[in-house]
N, C-alpha and C. Protein backbone atom coordinates (compact mmCIF):
# COMPACT_ATOMS: atom_id res chain seq x y z
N UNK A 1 -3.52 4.08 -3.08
CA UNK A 1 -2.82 3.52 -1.94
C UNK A 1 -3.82 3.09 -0.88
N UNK A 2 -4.26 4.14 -0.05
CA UNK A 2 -5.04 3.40 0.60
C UNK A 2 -6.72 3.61 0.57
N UNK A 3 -6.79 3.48 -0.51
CA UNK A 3 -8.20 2.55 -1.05
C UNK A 3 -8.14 1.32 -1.37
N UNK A 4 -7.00 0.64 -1.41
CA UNK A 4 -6.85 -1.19 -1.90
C UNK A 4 -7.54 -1.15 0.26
N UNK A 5 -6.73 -0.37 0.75
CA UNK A 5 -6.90 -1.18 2.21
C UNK A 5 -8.18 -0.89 2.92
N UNK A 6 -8.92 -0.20 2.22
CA UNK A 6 -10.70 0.03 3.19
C UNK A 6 -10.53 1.40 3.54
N UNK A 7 -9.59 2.28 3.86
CA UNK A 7 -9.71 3.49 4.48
C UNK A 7 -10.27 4.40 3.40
N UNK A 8 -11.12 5.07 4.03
CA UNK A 8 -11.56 6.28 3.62
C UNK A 8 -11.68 7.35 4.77
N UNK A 9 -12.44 8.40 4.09
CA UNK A 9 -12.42 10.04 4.97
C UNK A 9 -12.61 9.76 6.44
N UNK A 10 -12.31 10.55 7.42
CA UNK A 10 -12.22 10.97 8.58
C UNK A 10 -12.48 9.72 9.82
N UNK A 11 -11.51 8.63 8.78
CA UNK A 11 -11.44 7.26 9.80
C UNK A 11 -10.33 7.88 11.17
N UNK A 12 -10.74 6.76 12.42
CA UNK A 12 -10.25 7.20 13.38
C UNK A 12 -7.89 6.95 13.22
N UNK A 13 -7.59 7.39 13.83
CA UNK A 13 -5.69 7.49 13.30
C UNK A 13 -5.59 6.00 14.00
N UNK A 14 -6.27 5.11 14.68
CA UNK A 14 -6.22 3.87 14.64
C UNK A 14 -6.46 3.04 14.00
N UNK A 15 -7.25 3.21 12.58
CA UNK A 15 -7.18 2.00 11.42
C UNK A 15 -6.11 2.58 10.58
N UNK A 16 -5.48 3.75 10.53
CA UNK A 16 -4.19 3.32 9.71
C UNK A 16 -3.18 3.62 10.37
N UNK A 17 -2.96 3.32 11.98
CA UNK A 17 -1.66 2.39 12.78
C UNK A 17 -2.14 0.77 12.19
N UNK A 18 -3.40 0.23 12.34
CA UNK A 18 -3.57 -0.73 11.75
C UNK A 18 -3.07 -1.40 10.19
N UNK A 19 -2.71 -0.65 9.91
CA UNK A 19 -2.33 -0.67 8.26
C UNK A 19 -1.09 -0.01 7.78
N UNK A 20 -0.53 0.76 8.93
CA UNK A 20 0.89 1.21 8.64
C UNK A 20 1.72 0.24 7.59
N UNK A 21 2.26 -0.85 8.34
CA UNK A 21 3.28 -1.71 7.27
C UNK A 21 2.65 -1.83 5.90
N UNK A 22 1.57 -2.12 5.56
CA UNK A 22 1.25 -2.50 4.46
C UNK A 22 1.14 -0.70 3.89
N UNK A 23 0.66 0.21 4.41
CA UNK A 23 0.63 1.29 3.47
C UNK A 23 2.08 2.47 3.42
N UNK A 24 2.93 1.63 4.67
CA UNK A 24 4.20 1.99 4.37
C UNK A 24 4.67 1.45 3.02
N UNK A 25 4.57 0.29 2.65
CA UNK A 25 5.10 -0.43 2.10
C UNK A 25 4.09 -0.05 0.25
N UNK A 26 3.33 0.27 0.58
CA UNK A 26 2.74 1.23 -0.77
C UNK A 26 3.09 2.35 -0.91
N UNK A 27 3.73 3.13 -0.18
CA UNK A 27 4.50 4.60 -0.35
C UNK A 27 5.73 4.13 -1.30
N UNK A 28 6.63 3.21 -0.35
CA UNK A 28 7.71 2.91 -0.81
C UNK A 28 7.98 2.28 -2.04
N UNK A 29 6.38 1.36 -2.40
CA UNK A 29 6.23 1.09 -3.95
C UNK A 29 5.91 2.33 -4.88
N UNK A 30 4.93 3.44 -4.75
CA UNK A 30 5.07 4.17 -6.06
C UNK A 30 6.23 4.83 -5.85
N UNK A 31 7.02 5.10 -4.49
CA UNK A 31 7.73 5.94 -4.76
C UNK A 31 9.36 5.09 -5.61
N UNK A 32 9.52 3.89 -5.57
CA UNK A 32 10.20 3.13 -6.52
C UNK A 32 9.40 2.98 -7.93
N UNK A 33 8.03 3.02 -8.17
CA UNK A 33 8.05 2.75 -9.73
C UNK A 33 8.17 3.82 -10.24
N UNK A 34 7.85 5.34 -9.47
CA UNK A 34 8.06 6.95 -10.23
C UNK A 34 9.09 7.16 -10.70
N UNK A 35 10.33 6.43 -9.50
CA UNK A 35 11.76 6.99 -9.82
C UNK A 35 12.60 5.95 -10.57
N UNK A 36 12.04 4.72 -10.79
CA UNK A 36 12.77 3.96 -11.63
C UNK A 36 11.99 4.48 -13.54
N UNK A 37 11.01 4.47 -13.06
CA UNK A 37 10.40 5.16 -14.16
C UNK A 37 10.57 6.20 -15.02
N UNK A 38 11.86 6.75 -14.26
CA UNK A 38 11.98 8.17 -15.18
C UNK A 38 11.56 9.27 -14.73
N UNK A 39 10.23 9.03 -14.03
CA UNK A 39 9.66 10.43 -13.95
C UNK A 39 10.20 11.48 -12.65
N UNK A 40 10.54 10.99 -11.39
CA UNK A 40 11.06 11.20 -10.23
C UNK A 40 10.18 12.61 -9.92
N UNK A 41 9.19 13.00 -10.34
CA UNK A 41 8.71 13.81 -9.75
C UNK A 41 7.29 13.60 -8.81
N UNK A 42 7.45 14.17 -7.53
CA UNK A 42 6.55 14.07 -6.51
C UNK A 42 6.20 14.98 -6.06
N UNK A 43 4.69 15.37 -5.70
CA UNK A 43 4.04 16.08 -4.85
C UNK A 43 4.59 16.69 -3.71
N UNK A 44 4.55 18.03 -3.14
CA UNK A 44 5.69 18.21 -1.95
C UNK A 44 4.44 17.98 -1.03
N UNK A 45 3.15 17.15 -1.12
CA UNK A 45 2.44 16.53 -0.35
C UNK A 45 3.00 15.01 0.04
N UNK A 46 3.84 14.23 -1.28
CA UNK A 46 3.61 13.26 -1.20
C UNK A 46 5.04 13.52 -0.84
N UNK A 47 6.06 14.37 -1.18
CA UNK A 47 7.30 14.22 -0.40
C UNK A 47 7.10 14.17 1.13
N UNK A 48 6.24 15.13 1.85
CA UNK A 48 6.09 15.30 3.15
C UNK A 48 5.65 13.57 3.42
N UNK A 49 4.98 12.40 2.84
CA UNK A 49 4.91 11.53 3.41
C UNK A 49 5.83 10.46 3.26
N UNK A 50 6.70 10.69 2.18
CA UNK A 50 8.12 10.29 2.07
C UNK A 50 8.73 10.46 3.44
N UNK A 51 8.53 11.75 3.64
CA UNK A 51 9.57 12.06 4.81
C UNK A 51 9.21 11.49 6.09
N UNK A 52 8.15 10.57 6.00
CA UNK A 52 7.67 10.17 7.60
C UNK A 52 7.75 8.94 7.31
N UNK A 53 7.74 8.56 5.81
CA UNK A 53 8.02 6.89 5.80
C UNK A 53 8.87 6.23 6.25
N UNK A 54 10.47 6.86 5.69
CA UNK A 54 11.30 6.39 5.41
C UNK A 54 12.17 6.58 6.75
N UNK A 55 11.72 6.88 7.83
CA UNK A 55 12.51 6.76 9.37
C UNK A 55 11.32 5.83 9.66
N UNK A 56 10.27 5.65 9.40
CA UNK A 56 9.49 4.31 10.40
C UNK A 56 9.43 3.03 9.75
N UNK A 57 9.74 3.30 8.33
CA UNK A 57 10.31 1.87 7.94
C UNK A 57 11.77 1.54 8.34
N UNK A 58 12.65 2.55 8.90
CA UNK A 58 13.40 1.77 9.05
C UNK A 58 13.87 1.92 10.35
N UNK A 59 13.24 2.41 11.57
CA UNK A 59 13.16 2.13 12.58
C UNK A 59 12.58 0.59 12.69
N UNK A 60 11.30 0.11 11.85
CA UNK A 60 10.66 -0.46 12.02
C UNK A 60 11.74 -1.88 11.55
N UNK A 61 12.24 -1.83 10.76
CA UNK A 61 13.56 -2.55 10.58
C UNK A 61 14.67 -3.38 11.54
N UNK A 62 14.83 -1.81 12.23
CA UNK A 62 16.00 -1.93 13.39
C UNK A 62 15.33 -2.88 14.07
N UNK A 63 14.00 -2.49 14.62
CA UNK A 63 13.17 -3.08 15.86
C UNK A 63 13.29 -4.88 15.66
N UNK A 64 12.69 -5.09 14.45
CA UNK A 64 12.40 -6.47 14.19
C UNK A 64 13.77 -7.33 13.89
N UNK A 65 15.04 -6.51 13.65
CA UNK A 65 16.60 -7.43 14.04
C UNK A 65 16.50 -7.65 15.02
N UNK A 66 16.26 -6.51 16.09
CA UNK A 66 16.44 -6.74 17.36
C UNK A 66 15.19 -7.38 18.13
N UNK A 67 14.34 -8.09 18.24
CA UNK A 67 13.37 -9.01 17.85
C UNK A 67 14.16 -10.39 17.91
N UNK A 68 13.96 -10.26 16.72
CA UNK A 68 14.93 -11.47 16.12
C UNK A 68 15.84 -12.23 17.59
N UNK A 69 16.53 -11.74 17.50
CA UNK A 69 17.70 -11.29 18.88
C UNK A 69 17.32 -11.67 20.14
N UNK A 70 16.58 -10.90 20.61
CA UNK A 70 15.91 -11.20 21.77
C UNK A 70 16.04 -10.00 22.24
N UNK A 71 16.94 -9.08 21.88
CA UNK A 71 17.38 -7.62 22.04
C UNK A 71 17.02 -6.34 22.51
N UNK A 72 15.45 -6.58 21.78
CA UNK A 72 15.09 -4.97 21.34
C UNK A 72 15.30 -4.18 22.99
N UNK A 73 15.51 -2.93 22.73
CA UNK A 73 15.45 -2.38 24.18
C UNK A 73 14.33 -1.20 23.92
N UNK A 74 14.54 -0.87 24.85
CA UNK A 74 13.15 0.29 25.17
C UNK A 74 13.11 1.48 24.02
N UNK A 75 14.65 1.72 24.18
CA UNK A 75 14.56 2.82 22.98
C UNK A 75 14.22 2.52 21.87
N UNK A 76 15.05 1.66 21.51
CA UNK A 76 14.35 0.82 19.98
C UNK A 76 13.07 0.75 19.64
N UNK A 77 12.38 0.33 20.99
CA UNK A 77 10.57 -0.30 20.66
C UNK A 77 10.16 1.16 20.74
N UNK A 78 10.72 2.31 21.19
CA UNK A 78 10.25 3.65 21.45
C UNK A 78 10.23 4.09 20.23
N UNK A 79 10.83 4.59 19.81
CA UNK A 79 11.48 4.71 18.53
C UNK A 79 10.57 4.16 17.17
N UNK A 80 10.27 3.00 17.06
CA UNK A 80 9.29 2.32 16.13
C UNK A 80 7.42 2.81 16.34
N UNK A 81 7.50 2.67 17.39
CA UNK A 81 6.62 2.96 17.72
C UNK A 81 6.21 4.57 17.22
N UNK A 82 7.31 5.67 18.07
CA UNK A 82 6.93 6.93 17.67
C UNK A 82 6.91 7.31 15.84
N UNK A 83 7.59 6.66 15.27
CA UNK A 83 7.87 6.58 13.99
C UNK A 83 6.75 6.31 13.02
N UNK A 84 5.84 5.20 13.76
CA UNK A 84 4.72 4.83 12.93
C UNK A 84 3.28 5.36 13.01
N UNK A 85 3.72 5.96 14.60
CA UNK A 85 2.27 7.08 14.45
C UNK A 85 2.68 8.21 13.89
N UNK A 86 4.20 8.66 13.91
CA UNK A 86 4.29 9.83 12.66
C UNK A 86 3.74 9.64 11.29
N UNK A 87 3.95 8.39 11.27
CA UNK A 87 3.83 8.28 9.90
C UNK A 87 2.38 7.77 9.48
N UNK A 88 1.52 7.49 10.69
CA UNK A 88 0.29 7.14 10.43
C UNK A 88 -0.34 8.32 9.89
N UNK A 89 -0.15 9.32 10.93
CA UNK A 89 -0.55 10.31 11.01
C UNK A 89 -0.26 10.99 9.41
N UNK A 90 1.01 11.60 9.20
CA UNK A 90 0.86 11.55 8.13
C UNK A 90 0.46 11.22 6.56
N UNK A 91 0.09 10.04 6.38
CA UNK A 91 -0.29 9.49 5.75
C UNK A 91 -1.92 9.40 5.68
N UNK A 92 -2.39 9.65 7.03
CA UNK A 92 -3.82 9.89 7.45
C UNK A 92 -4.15 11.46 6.34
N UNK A 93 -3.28 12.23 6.70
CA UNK A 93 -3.41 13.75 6.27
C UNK A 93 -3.49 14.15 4.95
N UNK A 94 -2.32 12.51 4.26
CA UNK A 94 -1.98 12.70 3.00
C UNK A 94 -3.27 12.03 2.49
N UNK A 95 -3.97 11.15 2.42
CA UNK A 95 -4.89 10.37 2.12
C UNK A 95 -6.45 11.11 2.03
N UNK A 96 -6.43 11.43 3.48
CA UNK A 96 -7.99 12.49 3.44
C UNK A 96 -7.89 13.69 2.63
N UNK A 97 -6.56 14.35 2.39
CA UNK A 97 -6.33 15.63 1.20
C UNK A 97 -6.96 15.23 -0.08
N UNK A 98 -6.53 13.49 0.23
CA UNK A 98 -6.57 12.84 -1.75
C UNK A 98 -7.93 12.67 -1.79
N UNK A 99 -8.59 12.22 -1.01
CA UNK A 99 -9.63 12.51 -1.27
C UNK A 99 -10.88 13.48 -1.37
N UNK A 100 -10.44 14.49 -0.42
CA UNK A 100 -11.08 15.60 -0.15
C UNK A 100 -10.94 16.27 -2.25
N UNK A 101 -9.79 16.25 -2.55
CA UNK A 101 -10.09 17.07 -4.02
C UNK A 101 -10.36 15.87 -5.04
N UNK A 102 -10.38 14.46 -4.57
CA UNK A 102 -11.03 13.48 -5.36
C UNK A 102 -12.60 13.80 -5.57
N UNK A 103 -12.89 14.41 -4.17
CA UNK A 103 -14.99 14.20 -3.95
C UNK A 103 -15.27 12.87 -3.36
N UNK A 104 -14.26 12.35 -3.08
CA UNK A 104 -14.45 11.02 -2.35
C UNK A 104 -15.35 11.19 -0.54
N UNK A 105 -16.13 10.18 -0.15
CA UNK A 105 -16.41 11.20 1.25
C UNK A 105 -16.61 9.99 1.55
């Protein structure tokens, strides 16, 4: 996942807010080819980043209808926002683990 995007070990939690959508959007791909695949089983590492994906993708959702719109209000942009550094963050945690027992440095 995110070795296609340049990140490696103990990058600052601002290159992957930089890369959120796209490595949101690689969570949400293996986690569709595992479970169409048959196998449906996941890491309760990689569930924990399930669990931060899937409210900032779709906060991140809401935000960009309301975009669209002309709409968005404060909470909304609040909301996306807090969602994607959860999920940066997480994904930061999940990533440096993968590599830490890869030997990657």
């Amino acid at each position: 996942m995110g070795k296609d995007r340049g990140i490696r070990m103990n990058r600052p939690i601002d290159e992957y807010l930089k890369h959120a959508d796209a490595l949101a959007q690689d969570v949400v791909n293996v986690w569709g080819s595992n479970w169409e695949g048959g196998k449906g089983y996941f890491t309760p590492e990689f569930k924990v980043l399930l669990d931060r994906t899937f409210p900032y993708w779709e906060a991140k959702r809401t935000a960009e209808n309301h975009r669209e719109f002309g709409t968005v209000s404060r909470k909304v942009a609040a909301a996306e926002h807090d969602t994607r550094l959860t999920f940066a963050q997480a994904y930061k945690t999940f990533w440096e683990r993968h590599e830490e027992l890869e030997g990657v440095h």
